[in-house]
Protein backbone atom coordinates (compact mmCIF):
# COMPACT_ATOMS: atom_id res chain seq x y z
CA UNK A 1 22.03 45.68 9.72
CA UNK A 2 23.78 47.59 7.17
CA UNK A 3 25.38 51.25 7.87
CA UNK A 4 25.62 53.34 4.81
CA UNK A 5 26.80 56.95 4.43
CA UNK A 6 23.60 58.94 2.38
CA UNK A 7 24.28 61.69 -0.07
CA UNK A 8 22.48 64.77 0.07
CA UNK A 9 21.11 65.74 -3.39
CA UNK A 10 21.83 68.48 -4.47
CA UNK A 11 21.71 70.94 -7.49
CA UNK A 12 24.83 71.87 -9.12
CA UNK A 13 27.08 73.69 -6.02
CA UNK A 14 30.99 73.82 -6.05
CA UNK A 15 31.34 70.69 -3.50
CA UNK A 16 28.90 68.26 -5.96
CA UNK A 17 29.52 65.56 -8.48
CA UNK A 18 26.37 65.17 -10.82
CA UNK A 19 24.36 66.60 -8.43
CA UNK A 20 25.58 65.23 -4.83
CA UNK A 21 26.74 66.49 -2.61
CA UNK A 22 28.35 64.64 0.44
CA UNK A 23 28.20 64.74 4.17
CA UNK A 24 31.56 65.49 5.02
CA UNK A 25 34.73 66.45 3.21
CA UNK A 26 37.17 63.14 5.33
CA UNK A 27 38.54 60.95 3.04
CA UNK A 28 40.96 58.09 4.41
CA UNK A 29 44.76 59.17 2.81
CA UNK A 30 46.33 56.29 1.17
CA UNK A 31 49.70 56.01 3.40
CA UNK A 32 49.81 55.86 6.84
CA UNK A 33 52.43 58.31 8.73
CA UNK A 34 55.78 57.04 9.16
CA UNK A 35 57.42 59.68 11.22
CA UNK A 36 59.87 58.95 14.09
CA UNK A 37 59.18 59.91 18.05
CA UNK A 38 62.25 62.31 17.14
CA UNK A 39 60.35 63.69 14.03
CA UNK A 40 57.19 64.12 15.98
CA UNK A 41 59.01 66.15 18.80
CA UNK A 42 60.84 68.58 16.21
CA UNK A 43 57.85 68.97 13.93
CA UNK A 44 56.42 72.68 13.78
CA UNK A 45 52.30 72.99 15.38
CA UNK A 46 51.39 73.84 12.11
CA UNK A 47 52.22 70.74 10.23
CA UNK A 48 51.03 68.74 13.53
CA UNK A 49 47.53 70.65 12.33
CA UNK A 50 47.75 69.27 8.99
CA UNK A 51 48.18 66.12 10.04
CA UNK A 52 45.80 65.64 12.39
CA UNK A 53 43.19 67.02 10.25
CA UNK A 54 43.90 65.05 7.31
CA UNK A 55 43.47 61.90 9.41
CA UNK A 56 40.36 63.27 10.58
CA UNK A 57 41.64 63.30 14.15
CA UNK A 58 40.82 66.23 16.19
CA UNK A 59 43.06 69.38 16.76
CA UNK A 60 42.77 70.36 20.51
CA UNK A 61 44.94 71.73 23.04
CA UNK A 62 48.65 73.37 22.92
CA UNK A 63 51.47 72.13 20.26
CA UNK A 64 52.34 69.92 23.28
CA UNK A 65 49.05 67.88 23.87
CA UNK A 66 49.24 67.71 20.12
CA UNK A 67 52.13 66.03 19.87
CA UNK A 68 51.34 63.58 22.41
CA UNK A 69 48.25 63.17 20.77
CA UNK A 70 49.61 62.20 17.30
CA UNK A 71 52.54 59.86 18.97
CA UNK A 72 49.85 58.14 20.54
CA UNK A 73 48.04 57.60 17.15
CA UNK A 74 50.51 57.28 14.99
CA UNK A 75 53.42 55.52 16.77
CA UNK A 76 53.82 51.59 17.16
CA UNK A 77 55.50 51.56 20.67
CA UNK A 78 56.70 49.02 22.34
């Protein structure tokens, strides 16, 4: 079985493209984060936000679950 993400049509509106519009704004960035554990620790909530949301990851707790959150995802530890 196939899974396949279906547009919602739509007429004109400022999120459509010839009249679609679709579900969801996520779109995979190109690069995947290279940040250090030291760069993670130092790094201010707000870009922690930013990051998390543009990896579509959510954005729970205090700056500190957040950073364990995002070493968890993002760093290869071994």
């Amino acid at each position: 079985m196939e899974s396949r993400a279906s547009p919602n049509k739509v007429v004109g509106g400022e999120n459509s493209h010839d009249g679609i519009e679709w579900c969801g704004h996520f779109q995979m960035p190109l690069h995947y984060p290279k940040y250090t554990q030291d760069e993670y620790e130092a790094m201010p909530e707000w870009r922690l936000d930013c990051l998390l949301k543009e990896y579509g990851l959510p954005i729970f707790g205090d700056v500190h679950n957040k950073r364990k959150f995002a070493m968890g995802a993002f760093l290869w530890i071994k």
